[in-house]
C-alpha atoms as a PDB file:
ATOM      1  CA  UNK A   1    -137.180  25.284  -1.531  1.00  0.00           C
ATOM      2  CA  UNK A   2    -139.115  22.092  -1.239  1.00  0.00           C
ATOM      3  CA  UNK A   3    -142.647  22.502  -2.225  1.00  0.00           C
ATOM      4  CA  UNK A   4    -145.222  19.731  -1.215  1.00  0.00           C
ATOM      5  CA  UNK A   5    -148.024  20.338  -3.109  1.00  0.00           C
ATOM      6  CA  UNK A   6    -150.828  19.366  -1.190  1.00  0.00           C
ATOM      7  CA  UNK A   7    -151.747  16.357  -3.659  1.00  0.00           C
ATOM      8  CA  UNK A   8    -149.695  14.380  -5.891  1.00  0.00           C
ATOM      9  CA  UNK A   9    -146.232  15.216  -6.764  1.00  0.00           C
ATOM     10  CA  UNK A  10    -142.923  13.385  -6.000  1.00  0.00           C
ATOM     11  CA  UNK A  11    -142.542  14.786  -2.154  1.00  0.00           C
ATOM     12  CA  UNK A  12    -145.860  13.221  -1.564  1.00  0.00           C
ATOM     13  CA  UNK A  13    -144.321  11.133   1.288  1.00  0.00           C
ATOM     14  CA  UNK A  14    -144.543  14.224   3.044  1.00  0.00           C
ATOM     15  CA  UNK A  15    -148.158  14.563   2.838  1.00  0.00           C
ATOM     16  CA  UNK A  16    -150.665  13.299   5.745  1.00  0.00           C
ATOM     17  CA  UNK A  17    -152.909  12.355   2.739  1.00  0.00           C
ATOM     18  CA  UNK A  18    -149.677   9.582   1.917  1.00  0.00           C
ATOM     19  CA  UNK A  19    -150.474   5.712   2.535  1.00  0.00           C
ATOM     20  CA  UNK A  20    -148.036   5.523   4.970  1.00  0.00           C
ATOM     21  CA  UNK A  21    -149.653   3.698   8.543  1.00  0.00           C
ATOM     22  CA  UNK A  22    -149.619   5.632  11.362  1.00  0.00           C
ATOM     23  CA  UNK A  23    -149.566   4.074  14.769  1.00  0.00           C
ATOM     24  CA  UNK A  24    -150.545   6.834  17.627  1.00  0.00           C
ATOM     25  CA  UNK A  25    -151.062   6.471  21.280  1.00  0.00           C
ATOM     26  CA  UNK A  26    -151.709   2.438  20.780  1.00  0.00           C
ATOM     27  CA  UNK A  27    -153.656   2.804  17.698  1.00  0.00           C
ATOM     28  CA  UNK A  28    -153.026   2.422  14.256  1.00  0.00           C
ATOM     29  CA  UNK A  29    -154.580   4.624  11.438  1.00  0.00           C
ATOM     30  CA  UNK A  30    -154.261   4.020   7.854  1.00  0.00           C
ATOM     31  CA  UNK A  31    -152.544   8.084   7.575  1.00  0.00           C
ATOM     32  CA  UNK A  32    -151.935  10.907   9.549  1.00  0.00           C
ATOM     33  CA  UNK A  33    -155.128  12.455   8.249  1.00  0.00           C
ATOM     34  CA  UNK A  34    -156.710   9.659   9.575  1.00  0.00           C
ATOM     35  CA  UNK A  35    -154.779  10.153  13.117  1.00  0.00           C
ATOM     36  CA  UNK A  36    -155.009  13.694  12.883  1.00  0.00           C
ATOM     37  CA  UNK A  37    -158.379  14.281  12.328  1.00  0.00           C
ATOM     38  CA  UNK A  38    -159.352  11.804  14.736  1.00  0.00           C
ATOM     39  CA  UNK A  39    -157.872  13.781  17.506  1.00  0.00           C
ATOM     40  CA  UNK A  40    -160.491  16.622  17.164  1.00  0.00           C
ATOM     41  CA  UNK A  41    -162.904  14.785  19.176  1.00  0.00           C
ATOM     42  CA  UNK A  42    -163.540  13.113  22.567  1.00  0.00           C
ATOM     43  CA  UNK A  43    -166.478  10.856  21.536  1.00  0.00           C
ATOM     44  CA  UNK A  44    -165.019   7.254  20.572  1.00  0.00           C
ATOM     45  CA  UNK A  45    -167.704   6.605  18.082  1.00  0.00           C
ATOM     46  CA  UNK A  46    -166.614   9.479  15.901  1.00  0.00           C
ATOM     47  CA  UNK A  47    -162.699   8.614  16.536  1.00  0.00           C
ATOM     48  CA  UNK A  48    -163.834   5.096  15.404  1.00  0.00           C
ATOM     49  CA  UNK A  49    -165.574   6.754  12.393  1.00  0.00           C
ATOM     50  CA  UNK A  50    -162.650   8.693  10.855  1.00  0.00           C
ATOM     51  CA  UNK A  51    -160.525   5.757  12.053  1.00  0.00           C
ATOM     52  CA  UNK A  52    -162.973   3.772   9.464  1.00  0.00           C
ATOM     53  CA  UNK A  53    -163.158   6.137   6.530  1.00  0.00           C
ATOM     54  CA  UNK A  54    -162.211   5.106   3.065  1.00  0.00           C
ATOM     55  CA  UNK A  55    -159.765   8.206   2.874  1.00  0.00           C
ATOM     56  CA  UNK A  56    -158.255  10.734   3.529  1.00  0.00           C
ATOM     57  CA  UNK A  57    -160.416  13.100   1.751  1.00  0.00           C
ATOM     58  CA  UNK A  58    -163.285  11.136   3.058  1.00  0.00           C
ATOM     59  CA  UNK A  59    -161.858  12.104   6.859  1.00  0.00           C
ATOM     60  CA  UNK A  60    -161.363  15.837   5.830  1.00  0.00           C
ATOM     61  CA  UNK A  61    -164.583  15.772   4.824  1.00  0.00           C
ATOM     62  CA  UNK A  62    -166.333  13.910   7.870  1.00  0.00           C
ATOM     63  CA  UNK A  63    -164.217  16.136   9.875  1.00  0.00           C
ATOM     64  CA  UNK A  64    -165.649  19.142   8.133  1.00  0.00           C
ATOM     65  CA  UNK A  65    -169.031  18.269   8.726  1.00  0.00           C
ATOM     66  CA  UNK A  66    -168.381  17.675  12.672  1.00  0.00           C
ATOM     67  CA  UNK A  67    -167.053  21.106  13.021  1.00  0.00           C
ATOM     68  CA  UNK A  68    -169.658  21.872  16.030  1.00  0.00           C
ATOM     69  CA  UNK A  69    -168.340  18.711  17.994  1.00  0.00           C
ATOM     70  CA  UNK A  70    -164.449  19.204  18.303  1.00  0.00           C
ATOM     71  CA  UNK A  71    -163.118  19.052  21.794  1.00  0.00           C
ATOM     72  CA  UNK A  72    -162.479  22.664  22.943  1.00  0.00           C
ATOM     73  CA  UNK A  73    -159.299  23.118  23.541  1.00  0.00           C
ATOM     74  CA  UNK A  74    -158.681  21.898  19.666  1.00  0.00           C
ATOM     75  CA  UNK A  75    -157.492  25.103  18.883  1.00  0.00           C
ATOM     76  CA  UNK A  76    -154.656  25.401  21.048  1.00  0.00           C
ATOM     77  CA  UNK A  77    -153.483  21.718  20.744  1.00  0.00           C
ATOM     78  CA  UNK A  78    -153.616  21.318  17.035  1.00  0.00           C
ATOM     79  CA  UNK A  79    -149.921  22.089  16.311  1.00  0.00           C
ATOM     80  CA  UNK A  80    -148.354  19.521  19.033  1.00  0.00           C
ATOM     81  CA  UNK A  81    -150.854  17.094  18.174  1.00  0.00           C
ATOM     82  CA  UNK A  82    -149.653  17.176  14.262  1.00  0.00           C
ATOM     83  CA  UNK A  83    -145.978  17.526  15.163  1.00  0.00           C
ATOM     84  CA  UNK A  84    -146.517  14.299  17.474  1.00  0.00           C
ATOM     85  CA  UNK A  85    -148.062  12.258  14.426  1.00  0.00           C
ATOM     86  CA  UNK A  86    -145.521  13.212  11.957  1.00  0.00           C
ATOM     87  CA  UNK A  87    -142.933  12.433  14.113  1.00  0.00           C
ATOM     88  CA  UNK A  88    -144.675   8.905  14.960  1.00  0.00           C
ATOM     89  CA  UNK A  89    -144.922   9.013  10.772  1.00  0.00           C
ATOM     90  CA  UNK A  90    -141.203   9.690  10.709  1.00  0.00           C
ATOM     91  CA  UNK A  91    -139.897   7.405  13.487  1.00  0.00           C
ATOM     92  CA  UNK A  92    -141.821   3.873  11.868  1.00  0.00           C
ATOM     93  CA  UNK A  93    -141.103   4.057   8.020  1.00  0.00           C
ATOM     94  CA  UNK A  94    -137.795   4.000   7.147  1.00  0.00           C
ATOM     95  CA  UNK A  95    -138.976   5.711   3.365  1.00  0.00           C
ATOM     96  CA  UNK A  96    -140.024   8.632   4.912  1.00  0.00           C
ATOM     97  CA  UNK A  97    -137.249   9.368   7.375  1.00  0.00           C
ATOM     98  CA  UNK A  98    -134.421   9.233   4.509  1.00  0.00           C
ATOM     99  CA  UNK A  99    -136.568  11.277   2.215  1.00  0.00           C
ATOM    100  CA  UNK A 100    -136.521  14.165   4.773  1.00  0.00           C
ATOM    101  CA  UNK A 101    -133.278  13.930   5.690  1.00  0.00           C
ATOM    102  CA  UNK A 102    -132.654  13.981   1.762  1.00  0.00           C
ATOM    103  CA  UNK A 103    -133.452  17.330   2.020  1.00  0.00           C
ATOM    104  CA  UNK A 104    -130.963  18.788   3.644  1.00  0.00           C
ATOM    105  CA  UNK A 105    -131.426  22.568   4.837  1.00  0.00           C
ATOM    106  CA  UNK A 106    -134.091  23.492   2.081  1.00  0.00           C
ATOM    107  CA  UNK A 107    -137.500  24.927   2.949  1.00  0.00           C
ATOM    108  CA  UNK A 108    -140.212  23.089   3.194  1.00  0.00           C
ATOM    109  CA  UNK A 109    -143.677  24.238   1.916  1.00  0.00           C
ATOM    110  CA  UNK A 110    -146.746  22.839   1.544  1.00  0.00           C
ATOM    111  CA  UNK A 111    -148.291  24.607  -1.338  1.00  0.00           C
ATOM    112  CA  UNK A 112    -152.302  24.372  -0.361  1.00  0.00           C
ATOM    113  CA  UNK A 113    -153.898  27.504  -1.621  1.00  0.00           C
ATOM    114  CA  UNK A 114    -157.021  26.864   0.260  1.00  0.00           C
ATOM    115  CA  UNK A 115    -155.198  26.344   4.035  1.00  0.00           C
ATOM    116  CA  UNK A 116    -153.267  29.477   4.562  1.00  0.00           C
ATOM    117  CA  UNK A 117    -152.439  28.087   7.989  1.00  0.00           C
ATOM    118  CA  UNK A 118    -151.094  24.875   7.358  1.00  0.00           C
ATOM    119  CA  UNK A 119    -150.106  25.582   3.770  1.00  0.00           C
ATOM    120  CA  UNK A 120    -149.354  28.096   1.953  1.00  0.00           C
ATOM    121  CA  UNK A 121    -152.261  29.534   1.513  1.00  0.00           C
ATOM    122  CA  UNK A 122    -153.979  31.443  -2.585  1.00  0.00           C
ATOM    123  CA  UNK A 123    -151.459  34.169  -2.040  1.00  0.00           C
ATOM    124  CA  UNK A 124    -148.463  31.558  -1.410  1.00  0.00           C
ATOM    125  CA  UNK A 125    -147.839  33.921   2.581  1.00  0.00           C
ATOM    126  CA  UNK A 126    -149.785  31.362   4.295  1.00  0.00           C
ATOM    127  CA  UNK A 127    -148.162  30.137   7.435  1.00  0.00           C
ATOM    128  CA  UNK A 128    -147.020  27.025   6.293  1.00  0.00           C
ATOM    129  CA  UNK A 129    -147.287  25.279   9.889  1.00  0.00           C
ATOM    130  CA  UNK A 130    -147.076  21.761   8.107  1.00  0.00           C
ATOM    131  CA  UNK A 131    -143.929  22.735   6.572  1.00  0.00           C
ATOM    132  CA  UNK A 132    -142.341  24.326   9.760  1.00  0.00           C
ATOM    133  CA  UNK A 133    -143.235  20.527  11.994  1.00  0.00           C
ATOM    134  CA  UNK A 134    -141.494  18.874   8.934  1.00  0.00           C
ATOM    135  CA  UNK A 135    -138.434  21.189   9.275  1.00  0.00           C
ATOM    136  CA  UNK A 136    -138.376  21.384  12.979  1.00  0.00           C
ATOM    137  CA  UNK A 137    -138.515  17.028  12.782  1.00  0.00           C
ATOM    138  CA  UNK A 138    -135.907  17.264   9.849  1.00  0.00           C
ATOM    139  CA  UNK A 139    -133.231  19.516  12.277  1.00  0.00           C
ATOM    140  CA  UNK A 140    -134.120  16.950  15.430  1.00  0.00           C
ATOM    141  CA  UNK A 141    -133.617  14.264  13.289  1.00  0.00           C
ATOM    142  CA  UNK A 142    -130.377  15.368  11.609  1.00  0.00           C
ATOM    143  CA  UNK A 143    -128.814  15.954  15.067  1.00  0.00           C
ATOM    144  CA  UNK A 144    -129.744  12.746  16.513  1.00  0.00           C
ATOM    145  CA  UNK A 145    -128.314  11.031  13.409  1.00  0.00           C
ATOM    146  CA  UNK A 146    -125.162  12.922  14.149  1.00  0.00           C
ATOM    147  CA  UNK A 147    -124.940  11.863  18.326  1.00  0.00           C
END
């Protein structure tokens, strides 16, 4: 199994929190926190904000705080929208596309024990929904590789 700690360790490409530019739907963000967290909302000023923010940590934060103003339907779209970014991740830097295809048919987990949905969550059962984009990228990847 690959575990991606959700801060510092050697898979940390994998991470959204990684300095890896992100350009998605025309516009660049410095990571896909940055890109990700700016989808939650339809007003421009706040996408500009989080587009803006020092960090990552800074966005989850912001983000956090702006809870009441998501766009509605954030719930249902969340998964797509993070598979789409990651892919975008994937698809413009060469580093990160060879280091998942580097990992051949292991799992992938991102070991967050405060996000049991995107991580693993305290009890390590967490769905691991960050971990199941990068595998599901990994397998398109690895068969386009192969046409």
């Amino acid at each position: 199994m690959i575990r991606i700690p959700y801060y510092e360790t050697s898979n940390f490409v994998f991470s959204n929190f990684s300095a890896h530019e992100v350009t998605y739907k025309g516009v660049r963000y410095p990571t896909v926190e940055h890109a990700y967290h700016a989808q939650k909302f339809e007003d421009q000023n706040l996408r500009h904000m989080i587009m803006e923010a020092a960090s990552p940590l800074v966005v989850w934060e912001i983000a956090q705080d702006l809870k009441s103003k998501r766009r509605a339907d954030w719930n249902s779209v969340k998964v797509g929208i993070l598979k789409e970014i990651i892919q975008a991740k994937i698809e413009q830097h060469d580093e990160v596309r060879q280091a998942l295809l580097s990992t051949g048919d292991e799992e992938i987990a991102e070991i967050n024990p405060n996000d049991s949905f995107w991580g693993s969550g305290q009890d390590g059962k967490g769905q691991n929904q960050a971990g199941k984009i990068l595998m599901q990228l990994r397998k398109d990847l690895a068969s386009s590789v192969k046409e």
